[in-house]
PDB file of N, CA and C in Angstrom:
ATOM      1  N   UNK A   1     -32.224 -15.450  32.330  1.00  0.00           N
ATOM      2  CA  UNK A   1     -30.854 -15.230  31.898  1.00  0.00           C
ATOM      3  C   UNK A   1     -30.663 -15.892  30.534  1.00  0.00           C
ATOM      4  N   UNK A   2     -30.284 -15.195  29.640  1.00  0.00           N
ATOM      5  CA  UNK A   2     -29.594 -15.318  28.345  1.00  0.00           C
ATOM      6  C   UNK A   2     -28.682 -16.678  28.088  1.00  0.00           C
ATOM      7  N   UNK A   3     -28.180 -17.682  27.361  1.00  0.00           N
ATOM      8  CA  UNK A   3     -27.888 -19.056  27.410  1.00  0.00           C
ATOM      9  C   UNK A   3     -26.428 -17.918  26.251  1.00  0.00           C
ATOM     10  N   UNK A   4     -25.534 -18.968  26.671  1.00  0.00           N
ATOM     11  CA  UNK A   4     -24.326 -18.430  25.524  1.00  0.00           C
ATOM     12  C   UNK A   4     -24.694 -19.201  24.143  1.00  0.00           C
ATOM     13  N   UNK A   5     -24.474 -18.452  23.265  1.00  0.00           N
ATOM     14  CA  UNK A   5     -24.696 -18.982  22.218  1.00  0.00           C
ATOM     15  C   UNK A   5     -23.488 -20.196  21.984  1.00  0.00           C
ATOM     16  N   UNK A   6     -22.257 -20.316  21.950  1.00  0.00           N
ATOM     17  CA  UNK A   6     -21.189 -21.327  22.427  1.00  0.00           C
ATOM     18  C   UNK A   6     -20.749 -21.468  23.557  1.00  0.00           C
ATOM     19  N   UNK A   7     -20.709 -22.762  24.301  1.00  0.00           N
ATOM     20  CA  UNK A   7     -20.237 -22.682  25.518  1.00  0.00           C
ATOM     21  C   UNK A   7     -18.902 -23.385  25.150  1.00  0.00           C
ATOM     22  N   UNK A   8     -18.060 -23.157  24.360  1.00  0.00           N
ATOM     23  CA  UNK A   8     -16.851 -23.551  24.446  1.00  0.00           C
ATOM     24  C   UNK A   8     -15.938 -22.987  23.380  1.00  0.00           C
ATOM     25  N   UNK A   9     -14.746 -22.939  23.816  1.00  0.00           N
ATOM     26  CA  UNK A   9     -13.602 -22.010  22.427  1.00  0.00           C
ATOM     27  C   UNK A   9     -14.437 -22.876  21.489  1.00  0.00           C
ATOM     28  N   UNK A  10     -13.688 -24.192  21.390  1.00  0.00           N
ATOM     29  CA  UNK A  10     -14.098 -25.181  20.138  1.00  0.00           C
ATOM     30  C   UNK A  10     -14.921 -25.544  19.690  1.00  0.00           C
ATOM     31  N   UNK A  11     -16.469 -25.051  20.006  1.00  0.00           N
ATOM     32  CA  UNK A  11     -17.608 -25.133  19.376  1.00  0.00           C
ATOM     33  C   UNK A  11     -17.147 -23.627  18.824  1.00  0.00           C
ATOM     34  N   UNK A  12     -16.891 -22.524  19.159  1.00  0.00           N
ATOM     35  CA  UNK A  12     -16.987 -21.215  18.414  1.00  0.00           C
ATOM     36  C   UNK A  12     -16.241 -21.517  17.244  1.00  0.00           C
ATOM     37  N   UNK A  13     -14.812 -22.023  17.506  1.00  0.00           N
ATOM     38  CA  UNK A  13     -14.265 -22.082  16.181  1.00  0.00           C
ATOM     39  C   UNK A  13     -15.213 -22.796  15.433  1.00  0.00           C
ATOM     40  N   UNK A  14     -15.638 -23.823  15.658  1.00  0.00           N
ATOM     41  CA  UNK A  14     -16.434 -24.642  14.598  1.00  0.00           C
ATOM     42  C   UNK A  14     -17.444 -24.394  14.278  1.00  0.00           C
ATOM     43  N   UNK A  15     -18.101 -23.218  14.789  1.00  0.00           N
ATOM     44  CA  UNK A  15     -19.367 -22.240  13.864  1.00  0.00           C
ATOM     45  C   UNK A  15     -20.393 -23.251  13.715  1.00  0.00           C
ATOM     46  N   UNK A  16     -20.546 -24.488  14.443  1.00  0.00           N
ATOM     47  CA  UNK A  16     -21.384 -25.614  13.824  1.00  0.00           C
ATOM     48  C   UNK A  16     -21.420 -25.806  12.432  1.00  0.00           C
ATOM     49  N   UNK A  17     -20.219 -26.401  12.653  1.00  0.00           N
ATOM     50  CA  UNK A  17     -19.404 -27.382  11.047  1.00  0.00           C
ATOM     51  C   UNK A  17     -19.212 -25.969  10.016  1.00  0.00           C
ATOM     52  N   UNK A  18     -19.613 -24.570  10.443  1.00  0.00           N
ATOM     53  CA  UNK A  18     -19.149 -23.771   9.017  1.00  0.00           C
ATOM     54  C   UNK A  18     -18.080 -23.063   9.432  1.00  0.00           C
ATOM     55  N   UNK A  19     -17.038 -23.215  10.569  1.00  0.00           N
ATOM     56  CA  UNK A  19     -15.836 -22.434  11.308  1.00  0.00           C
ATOM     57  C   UNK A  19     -15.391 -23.235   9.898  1.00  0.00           C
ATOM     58  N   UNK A  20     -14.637 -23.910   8.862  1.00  0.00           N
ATOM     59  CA  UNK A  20     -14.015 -23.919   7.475  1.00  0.00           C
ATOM     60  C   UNK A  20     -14.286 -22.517   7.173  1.00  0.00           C
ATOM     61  N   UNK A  21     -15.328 -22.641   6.769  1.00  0.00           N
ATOM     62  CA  UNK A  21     -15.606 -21.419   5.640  1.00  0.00           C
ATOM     63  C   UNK A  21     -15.460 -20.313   6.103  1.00  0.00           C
ATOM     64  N   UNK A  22     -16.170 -20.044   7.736  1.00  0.00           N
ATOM     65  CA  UNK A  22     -15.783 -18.575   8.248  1.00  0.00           C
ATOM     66  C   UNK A  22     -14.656 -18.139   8.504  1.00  0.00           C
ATOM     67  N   UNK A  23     -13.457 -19.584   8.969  1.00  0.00           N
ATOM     68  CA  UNK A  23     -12.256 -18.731   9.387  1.00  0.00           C
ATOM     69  C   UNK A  23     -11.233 -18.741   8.043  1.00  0.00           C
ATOM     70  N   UNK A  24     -11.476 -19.405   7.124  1.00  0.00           N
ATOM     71  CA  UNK A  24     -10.824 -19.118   5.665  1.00  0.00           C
ATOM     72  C   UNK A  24     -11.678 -17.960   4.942  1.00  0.00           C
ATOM     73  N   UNK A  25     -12.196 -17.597   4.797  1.00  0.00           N
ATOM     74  CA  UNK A  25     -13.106 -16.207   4.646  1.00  0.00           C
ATOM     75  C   UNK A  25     -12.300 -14.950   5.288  1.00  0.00           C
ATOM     76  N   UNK A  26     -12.350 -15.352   7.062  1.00  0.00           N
ATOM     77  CA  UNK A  26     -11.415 -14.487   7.515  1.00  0.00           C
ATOM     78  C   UNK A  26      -9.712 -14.488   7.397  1.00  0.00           C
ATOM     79  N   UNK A  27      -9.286 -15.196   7.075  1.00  0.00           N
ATOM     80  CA  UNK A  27      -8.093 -15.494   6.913  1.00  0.00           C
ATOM     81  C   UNK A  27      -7.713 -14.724   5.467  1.00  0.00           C
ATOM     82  N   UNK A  28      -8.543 -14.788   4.395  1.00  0.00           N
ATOM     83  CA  UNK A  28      -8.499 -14.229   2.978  1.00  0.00           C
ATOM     84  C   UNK A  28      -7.970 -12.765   3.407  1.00  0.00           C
ATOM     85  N   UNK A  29      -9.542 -12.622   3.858  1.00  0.00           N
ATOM     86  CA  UNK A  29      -9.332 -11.063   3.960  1.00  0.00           C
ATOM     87  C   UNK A  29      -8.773 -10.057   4.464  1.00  0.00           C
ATOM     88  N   UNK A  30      -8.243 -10.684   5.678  1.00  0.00           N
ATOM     89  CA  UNK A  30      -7.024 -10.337   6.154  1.00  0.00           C
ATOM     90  C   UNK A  30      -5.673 -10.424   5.575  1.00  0.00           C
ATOM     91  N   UNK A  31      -5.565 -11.754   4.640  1.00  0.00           N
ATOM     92  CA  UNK A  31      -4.073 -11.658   4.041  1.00  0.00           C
ATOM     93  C   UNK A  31      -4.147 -10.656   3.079  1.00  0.00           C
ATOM     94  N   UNK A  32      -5.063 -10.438   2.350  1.00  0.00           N
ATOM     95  CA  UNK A  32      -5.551  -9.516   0.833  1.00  0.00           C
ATOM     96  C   UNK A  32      -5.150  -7.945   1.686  1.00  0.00           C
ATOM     97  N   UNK A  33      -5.829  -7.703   2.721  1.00  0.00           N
ATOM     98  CA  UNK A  33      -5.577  -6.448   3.351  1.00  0.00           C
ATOM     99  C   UNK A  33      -4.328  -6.083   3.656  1.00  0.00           C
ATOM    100  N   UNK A  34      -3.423  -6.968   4.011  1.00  0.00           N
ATOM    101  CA  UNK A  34      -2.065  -6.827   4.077  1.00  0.00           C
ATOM    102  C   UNK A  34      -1.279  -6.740   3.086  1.00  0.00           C
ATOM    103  N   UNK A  35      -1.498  -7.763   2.071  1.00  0.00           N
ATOM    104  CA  UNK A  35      -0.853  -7.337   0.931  1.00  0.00           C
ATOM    105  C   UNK A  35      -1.248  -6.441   0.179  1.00  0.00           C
ATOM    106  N   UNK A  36      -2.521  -5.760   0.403  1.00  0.00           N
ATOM    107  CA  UNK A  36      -2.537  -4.183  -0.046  1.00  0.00           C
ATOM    108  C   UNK A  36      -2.069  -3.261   0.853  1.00  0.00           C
ATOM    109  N   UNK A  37      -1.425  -3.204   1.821  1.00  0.00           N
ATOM    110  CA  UNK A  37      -0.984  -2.403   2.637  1.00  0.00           C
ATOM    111  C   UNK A  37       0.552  -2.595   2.361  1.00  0.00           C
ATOM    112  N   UNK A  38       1.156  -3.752   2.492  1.00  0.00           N
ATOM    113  CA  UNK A  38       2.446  -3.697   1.492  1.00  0.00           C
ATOM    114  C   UNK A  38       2.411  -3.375   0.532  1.00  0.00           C
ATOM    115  N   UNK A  39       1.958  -3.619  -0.918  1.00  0.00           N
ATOM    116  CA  UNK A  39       1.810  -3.033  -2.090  1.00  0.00           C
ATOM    117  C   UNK A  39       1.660  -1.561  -1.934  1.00  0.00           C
ATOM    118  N   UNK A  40       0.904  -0.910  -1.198  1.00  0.00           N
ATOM    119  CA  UNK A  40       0.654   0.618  -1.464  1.00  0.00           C
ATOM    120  C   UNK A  40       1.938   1.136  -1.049  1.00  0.00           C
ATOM    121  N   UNK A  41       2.803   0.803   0.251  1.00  0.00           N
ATOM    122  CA  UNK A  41       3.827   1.236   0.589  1.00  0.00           C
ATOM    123  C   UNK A  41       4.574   1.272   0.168  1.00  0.00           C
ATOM    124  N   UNK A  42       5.005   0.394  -0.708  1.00  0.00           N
ATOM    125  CA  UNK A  42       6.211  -0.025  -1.827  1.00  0.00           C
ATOM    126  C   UNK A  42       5.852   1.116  -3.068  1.00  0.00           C
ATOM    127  N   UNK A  43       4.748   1.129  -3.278  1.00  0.00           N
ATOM    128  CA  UNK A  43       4.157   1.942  -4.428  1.00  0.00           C
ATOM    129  C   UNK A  43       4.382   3.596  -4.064  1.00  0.00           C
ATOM    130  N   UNK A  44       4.310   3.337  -2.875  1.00  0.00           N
ATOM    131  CA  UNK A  44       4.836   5.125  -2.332  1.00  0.00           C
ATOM    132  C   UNK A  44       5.937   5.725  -2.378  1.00  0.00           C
ATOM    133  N   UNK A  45       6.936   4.723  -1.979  1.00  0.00           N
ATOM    134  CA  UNK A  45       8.167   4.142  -1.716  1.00  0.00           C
ATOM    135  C   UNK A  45       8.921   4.446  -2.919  1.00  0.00           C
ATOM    136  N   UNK A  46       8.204   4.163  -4.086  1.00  0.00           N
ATOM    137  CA  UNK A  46       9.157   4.236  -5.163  1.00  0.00           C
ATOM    138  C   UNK A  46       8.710   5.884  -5.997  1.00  0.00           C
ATOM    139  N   UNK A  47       7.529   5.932  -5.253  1.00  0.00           N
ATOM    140  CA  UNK A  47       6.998   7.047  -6.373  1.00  0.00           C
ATOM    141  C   UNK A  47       7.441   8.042  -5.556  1.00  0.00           C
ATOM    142  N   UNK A  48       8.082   8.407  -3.953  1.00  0.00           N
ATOM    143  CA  UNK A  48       8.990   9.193  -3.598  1.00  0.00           C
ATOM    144  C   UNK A  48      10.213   9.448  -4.475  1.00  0.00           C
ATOM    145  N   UNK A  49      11.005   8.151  -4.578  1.00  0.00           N
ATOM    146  CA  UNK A  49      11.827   8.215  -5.390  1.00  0.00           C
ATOM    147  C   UNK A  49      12.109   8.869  -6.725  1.00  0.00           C
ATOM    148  N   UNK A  50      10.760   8.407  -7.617  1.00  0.00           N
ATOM    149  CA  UNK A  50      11.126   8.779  -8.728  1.00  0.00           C
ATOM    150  C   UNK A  50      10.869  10.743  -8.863  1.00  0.00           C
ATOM    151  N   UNK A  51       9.950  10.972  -7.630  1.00  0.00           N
ATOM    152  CA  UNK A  51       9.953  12.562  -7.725  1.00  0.00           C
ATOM    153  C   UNK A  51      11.135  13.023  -7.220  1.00  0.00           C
ATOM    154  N   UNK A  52      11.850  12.494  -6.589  1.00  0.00           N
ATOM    155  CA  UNK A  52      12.816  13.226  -6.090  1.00  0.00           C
ATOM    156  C   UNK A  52      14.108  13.195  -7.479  1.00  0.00           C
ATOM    157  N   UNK A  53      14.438  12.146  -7.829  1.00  0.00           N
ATOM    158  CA  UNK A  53      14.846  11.972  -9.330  1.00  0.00           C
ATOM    159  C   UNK A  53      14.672  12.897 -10.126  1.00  0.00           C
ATOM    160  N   UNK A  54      13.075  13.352 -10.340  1.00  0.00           N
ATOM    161  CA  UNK A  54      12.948  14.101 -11.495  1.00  0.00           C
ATOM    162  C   UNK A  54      12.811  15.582 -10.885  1.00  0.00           C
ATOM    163  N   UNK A  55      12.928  15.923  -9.924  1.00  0.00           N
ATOM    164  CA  UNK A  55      13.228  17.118  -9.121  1.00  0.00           C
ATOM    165  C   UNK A  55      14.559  17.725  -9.426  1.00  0.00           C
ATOM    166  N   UNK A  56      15.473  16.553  -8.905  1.00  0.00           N
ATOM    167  CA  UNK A  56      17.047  16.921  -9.124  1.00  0.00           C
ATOM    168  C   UNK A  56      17.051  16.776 -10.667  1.00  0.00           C
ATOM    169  N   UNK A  57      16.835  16.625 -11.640  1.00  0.00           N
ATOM    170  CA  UNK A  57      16.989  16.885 -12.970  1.00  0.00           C
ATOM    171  C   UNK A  57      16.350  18.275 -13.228  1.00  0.00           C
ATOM    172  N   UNK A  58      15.462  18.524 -12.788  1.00  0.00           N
ATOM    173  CA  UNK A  58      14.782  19.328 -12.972  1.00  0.00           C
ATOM    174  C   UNK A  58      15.496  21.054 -12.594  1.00  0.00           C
ATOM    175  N   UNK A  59      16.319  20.642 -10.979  1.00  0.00           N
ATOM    176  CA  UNK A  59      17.140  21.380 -10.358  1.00  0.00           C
ATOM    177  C   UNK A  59      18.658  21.479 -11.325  1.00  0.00           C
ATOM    178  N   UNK A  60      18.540  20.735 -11.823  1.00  0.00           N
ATOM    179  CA  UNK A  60      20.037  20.826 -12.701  1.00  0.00           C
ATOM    180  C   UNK A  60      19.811  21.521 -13.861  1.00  0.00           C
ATOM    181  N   UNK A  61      18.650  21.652 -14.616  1.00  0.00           N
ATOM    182  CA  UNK A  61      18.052  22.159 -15.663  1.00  0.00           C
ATOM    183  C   UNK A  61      18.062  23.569 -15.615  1.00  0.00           C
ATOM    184  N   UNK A  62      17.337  24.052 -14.627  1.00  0.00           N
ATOM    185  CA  UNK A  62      17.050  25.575 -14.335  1.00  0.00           C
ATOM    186  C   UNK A  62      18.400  25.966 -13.981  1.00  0.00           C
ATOM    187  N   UNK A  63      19.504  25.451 -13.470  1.00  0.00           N
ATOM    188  CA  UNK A  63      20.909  26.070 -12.699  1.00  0.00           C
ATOM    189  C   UNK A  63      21.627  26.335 -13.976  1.00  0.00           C
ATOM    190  N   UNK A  64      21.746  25.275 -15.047  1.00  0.00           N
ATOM    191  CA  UNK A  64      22.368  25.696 -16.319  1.00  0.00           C
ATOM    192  C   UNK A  64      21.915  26.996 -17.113  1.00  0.00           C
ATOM    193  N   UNK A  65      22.191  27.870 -17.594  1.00  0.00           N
ATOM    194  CA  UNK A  65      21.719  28.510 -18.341  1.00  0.00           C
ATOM    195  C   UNK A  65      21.532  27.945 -19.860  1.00  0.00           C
ATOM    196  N   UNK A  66      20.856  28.822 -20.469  1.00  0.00           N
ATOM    197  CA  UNK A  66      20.514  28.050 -22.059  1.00  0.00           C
ATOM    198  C   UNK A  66      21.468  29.328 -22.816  1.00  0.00           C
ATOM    199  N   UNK A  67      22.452  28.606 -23.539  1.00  0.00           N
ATOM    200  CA  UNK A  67      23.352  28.964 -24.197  1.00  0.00           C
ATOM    201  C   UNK A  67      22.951  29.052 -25.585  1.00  0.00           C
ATOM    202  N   UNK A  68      22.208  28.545 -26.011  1.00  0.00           N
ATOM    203  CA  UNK A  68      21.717  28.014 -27.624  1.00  0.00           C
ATOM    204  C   UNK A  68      20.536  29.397 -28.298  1.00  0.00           C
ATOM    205  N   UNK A  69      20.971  30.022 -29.124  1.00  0.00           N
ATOM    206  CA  UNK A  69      19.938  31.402 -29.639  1.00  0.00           C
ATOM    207  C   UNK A  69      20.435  32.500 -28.993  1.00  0.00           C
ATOM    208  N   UNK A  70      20.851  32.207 -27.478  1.00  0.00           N
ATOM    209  CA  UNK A  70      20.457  33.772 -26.636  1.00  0.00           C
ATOM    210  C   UNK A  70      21.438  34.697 -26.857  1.00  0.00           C
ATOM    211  N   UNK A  71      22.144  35.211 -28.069  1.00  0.00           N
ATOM    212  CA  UNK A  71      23.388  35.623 -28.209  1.00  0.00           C
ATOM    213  C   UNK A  71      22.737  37.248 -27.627  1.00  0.00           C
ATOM    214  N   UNK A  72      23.771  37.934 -26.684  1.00  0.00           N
ATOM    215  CA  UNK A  72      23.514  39.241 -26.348  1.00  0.00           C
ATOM    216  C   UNK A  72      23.648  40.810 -27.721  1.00  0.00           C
ATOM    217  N   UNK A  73      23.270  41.421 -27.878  1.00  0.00           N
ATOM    218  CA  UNK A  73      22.756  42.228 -28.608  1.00  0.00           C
ATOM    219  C   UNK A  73      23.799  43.257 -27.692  1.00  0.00           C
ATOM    220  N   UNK A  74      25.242  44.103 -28.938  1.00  0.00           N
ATOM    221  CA  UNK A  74      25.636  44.831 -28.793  1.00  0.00           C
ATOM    222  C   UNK A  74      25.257  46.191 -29.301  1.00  0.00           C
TER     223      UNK A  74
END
C-alpha cells in the first residue's frame, strides 16, 4: 500500500517549508484572473454602450433627409 504523501492538512499547506511560495503563486494567479475577468466585463460593458450611442446617431442621420444640393429639377 501506497504511504500519503502528507499525512496532515498542515504539512500540505506547508509543502515542506515551500507552502509560502506555492500558496502566494496561487493566490497571484487567481487574483490576476479575476481582475481580468472584471476588466474584460467592464470593457464590454462600455463598448455595448458606446455602439449603441453611435447606432442611435447613426439612426438619426439616415431619418433626416439631406437638404443641402438636392434641389428637385422642374
Amino acid at each position: 500500500m501506497k504511504q500519503p504523501y502528507f499525512y496532515s492538512v498542515s504539512e500540505f499547506i506547508a509543502m515542506g517549508e515551500h507552502g509560502v511560495f506555492v500558496w502566494s503563486c496561487w493566490a497571484i494567479t487567481v487574483g490576476m484572473m479575476l481582475v481580468f475577468i472584471l476588466y474584460s466585463r467592464r470593457q464590454r460593458q462600455a463598448l455595448i454602450k458606446q455602439l449603441t450611442i453611435q447606432q442611435a446617431r447613426q439612426a438619426q442621420r439616415t431619418t433626416k433627409a439631406p437638404t443641402h444640393g438636392n434641389k428637385p429639377s422642374n
